[in-house]
N, C-alpha and C. Protein backbone atom coordinates (compact mmCIF):
# COMPACT_ATOMS: atom_id res chain seq x y z
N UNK A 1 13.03 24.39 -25.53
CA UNK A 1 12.00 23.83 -26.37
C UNK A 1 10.91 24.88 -26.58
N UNK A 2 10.32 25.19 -27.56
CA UNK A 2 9.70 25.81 -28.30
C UNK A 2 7.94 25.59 -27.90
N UNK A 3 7.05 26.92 -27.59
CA UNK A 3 5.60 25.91 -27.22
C UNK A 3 5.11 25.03 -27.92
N UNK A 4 5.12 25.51 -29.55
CA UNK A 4 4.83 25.10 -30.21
C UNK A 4 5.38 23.44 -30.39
N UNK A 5 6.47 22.91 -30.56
CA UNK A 5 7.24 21.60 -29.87
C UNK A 5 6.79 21.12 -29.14
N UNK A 6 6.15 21.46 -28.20
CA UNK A 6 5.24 20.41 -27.17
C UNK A 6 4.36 19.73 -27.47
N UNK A 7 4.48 18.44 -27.17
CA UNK A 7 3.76 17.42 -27.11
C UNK A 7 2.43 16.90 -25.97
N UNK A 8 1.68 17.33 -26.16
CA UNK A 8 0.59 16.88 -24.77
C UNK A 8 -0.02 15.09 -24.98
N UNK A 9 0.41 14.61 -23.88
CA UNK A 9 0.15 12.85 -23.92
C UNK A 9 -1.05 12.69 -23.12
N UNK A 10 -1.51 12.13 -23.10
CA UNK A 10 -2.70 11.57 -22.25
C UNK A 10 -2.18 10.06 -21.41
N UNK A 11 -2.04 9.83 -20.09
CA UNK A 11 -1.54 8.53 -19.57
C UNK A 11 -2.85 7.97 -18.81
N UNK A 12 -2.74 6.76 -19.22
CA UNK A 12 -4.42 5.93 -19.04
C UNK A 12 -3.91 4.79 -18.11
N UNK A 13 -4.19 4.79 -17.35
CA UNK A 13 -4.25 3.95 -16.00
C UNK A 13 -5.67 2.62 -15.86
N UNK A 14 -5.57 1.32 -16.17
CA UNK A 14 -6.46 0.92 -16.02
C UNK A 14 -6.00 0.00 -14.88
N UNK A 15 -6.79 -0.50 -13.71
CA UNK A 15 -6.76 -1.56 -12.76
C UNK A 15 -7.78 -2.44 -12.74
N UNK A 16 -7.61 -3.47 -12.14
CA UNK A 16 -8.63 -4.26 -10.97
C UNK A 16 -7.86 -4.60 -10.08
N UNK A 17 -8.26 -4.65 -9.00
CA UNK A 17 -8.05 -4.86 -8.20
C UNK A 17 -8.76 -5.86 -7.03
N UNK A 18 -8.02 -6.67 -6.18
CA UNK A 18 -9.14 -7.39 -5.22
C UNK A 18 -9.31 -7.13 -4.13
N UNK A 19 -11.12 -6.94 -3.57
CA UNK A 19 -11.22 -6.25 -2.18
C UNK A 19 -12.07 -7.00 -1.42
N UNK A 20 -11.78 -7.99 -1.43
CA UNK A 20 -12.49 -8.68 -0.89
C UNK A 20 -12.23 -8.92 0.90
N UNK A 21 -10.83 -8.53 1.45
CA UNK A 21 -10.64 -8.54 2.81
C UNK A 21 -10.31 -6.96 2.94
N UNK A 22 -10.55 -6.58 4.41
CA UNK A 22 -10.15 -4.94 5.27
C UNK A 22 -9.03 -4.75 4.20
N UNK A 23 -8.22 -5.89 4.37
CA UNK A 23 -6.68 -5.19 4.41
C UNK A 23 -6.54 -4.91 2.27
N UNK A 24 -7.27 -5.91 1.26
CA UNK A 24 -7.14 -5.61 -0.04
C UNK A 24 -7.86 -4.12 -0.03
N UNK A 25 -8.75 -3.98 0.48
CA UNK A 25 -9.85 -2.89 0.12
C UNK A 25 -8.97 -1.71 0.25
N UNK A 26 -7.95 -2.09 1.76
CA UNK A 26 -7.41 -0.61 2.16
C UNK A 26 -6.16 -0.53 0.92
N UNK A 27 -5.36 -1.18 0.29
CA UNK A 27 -4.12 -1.85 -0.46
C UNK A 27 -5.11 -0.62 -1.55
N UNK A 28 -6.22 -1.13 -2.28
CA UNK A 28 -6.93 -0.54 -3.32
C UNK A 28 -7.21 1.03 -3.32
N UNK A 29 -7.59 1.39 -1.97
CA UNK A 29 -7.82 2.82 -1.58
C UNK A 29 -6.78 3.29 -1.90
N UNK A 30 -5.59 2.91 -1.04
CA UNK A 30 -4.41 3.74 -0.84
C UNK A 30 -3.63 4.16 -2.39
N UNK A 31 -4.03 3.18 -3.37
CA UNK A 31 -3.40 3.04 -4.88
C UNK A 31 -4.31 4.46 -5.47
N UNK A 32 -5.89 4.01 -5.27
CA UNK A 32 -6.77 5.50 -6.18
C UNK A 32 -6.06 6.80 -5.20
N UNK A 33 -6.05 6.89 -4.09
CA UNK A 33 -6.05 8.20 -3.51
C UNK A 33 -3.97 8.82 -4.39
N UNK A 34 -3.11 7.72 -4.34
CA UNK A 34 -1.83 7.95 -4.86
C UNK A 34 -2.30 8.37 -6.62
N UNK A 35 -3.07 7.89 -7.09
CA UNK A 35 -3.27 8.12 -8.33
C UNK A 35 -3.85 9.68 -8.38
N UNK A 36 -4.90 9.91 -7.61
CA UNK A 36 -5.70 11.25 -6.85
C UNK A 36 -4.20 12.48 -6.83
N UNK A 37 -3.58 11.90 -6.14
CA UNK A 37 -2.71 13.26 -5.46
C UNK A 37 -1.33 12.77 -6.34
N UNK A 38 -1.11 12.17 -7.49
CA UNK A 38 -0.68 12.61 -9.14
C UNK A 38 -1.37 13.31 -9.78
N UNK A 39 -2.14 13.62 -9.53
CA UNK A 39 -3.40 14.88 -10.54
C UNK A 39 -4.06 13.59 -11.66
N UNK A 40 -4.26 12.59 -11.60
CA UNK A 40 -4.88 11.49 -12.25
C UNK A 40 -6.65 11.85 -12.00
N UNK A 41 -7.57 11.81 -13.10
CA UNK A 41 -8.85 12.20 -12.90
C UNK A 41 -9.72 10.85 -13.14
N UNK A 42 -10.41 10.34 -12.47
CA UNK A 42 -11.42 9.22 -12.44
C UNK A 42 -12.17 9.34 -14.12
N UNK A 43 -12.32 8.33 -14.77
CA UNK A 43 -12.61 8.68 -15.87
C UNK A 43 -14.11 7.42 -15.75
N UNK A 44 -13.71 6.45 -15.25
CA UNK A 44 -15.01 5.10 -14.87
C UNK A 44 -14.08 4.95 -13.41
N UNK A 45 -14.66 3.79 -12.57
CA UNK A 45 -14.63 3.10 -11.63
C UNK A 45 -13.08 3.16 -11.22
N UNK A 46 -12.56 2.23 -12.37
CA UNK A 46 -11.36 1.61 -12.40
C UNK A 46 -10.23 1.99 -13.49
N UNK A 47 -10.43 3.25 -14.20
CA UNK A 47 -10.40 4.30 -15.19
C UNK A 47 -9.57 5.17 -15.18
N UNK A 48 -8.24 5.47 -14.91
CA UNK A 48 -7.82 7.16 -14.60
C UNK A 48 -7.00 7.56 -15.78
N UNK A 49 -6.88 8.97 -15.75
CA UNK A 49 -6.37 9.47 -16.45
C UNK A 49 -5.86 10.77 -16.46
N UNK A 50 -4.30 11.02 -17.39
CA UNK A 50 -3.79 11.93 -16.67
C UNK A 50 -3.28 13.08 -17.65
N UNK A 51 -3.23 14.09 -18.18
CA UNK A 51 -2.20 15.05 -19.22
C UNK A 51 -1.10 14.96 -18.60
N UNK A 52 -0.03 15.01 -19.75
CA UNK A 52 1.30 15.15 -19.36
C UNK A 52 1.81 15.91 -20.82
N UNK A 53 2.92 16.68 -20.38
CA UNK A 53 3.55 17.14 -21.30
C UNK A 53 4.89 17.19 -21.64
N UNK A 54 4.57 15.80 -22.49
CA UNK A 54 5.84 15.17 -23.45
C UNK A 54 5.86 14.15 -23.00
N UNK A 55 6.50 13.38 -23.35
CA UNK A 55 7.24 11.79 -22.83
C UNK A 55 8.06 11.91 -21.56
N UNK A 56 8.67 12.68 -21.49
CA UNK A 56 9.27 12.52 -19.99
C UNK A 56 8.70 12.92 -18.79
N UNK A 57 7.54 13.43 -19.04
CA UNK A 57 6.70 13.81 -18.27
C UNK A 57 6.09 12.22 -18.19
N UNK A 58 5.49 12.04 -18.72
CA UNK A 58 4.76 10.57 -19.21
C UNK A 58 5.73 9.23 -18.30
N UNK A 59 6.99 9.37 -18.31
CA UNK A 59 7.72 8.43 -17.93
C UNK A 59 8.08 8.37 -16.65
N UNK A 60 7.71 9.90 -16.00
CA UNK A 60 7.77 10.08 -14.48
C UNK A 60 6.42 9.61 -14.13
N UNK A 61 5.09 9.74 -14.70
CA UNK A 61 4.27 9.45 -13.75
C UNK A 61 4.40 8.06 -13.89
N UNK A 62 4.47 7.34 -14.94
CA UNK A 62 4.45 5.89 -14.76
C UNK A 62 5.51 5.30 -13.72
N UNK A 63 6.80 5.88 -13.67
CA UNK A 63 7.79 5.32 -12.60
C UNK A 63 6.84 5.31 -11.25
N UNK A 64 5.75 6.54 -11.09
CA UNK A 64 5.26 6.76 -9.78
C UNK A 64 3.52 6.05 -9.66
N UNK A 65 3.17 5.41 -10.79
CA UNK A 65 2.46 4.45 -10.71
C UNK A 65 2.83 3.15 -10.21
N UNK A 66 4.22 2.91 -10.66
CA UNK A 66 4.61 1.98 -10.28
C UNK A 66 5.15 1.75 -8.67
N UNK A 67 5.52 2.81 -7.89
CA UNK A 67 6.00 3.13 -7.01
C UNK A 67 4.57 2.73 -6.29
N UNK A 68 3.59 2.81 -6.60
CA UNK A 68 2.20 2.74 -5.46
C UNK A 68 1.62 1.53 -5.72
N UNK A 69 2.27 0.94 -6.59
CA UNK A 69 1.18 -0.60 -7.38
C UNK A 69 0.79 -1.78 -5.70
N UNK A 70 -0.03 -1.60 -5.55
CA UNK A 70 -0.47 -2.99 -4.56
C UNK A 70 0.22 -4.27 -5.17
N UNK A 71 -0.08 -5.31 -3.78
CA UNK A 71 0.56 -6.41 -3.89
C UNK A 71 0.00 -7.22 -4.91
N UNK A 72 -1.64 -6.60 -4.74
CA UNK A 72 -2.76 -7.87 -5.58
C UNK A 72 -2.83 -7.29 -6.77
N UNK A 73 -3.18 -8.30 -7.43
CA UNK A 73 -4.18 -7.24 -8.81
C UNK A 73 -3.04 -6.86 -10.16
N UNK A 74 -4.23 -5.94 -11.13
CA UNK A 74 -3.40 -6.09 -12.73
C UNK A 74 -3.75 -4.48 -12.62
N UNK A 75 -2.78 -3.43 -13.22
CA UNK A 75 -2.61 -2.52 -14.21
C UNK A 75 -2.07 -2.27 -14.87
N UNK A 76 -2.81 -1.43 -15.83
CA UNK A 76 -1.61 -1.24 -16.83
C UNK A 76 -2.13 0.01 -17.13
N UNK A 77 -0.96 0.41 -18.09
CA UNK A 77 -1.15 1.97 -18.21
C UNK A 77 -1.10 1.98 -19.86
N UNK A 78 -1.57 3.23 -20.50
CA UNK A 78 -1.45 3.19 -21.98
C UNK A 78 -1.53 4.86 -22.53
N UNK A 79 -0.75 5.00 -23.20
CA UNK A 79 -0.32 6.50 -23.84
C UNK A 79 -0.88 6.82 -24.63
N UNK A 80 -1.25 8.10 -25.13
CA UNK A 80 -2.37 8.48 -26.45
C UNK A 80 -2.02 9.97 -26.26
N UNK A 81 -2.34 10.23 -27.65
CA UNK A 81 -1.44 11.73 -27.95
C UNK A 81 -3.44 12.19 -27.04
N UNK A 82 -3.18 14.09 -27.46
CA UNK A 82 -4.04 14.66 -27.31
C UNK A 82 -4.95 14.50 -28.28
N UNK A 83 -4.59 14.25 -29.29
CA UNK A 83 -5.75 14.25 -30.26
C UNK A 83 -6.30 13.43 -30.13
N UNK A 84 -5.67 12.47 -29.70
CA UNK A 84 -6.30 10.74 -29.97
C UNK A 84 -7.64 10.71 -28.71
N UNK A 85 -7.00 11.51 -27.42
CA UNK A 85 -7.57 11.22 -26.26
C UNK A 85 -9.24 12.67 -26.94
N UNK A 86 -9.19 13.11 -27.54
CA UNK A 86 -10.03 14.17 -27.93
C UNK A 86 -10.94 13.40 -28.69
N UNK A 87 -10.53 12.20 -29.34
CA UNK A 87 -11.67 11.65 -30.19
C UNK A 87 -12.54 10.72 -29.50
N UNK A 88 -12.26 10.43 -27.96
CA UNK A 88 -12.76 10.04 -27.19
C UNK A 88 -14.51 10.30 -27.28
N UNK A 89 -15.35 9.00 -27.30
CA UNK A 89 -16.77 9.18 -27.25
C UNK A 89 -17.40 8.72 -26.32
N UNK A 90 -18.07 9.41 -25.59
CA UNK A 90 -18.95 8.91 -24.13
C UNK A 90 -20.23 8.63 -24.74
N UNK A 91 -20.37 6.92 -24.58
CA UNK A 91 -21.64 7.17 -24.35
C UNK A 91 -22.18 6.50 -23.43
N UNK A 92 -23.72 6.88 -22.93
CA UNK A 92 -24.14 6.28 -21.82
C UNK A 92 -25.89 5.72 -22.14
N UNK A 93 -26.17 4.89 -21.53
CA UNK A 93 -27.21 4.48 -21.06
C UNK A 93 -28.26 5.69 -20.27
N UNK A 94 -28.19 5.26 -19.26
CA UNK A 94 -29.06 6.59 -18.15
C UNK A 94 -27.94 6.78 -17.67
N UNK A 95 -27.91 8.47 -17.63
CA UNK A 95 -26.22 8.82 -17.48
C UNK A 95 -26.67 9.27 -15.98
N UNK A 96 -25.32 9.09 -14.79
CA UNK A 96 -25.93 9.51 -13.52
C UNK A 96 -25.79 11.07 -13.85
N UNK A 97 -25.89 11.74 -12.16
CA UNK A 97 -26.49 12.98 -12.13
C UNK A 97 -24.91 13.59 -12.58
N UNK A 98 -24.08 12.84 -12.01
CA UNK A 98 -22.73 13.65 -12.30
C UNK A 98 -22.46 13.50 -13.81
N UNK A 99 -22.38 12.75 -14.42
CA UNK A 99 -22.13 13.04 -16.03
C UNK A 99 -23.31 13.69 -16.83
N UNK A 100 -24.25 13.56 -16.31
CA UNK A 100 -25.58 15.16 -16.63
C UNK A 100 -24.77 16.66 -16.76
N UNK A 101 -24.86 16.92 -15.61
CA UNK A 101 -24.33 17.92 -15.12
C UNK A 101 -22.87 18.08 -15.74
N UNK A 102 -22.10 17.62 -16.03
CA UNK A 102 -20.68 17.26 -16.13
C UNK A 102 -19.47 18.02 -15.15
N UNK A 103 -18.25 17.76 -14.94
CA UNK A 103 -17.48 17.77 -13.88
C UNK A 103 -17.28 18.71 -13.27
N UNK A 104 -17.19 18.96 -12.08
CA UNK A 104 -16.58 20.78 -11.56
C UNK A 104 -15.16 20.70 -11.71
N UNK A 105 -14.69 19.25 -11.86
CA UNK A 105 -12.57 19.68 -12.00
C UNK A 105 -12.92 20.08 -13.51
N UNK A 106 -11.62 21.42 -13.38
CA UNK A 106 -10.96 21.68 -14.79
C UNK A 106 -9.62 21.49 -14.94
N UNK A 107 -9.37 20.92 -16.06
CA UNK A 107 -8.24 20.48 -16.67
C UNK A 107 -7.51 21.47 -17.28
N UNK A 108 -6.38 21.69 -17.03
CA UNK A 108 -5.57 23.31 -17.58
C UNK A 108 -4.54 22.70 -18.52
N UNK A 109 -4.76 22.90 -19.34
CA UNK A 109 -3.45 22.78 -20.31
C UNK A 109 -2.25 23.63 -20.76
C-alpha cells in the first residue's frame, strides 16, 4: 500500500460508567488505564481518543476495547476520518490550567 493510500481514522471512545462502590470505581480505573496503555488520549473526563491507520487498524483497537469493557456501564465507540476529527472545536468557559497551557503528549502521525 502506497503512503499516499493511507487512511488516518480517529476512534472515539465514549463511557459512563458506575462508581459508586471500591469494587465499580476499581472495574472503571482498570478500563481508563487499558484505554491509557492502547495509546488512547483523554480528550474530557469520560472522552478518549485514538489515531489509527486505516480500518483495520480501527478494528483491532475496538476488538481490544471490547476485551477490557467492565461489567457495569455504557460505551461506545465512533469513527471519523482525520479531517473530520481536525474540524473539531474546543470551546471552553474558564479553561483549566492544562488546556491554557495545552498538552505535553504529542501525537505522531
Amino acid at each position: 500500500m502506497k503512503a499516499e493510500d493511507v487512511r488516518f481514522m480517529w476512534l472515539m471512545v465514549f463511557f459512563d460508567l458506575p462508581v459508586r462502590t471500591w469494587e465499580q470505581r476499581r472495574r472503571a480505573t482498570r478500563f481508563r488505564k487499558a484505554l491509557k496503555d492502547d495509546g488512547f488520549l483523554m480528550l474530557q473526563f469520560s472522552v478518549y481518543a485514538r489515531v489509527c491507520r486505516g480500518q483495520d487498524a480501527v478494528d483491532k483497537h475496538i476488538r481490544r476495547v471490547r476485551v477490557s469493557l467492565p461489567r457495569e456501564g455504557s460505551v461506545r465507540t465512533l469513527q471519523i476520518t482525520d479531517k473530520q476529527y481536525a474540524r473539531m472545536e474546543l470551546m471552553l468557559g474558564l479553561a483549566s490550567k492544562t488546556e491554557r497551557l495545552g498538552s505535553d503528549q504529542m501525537v505522531l502521525l
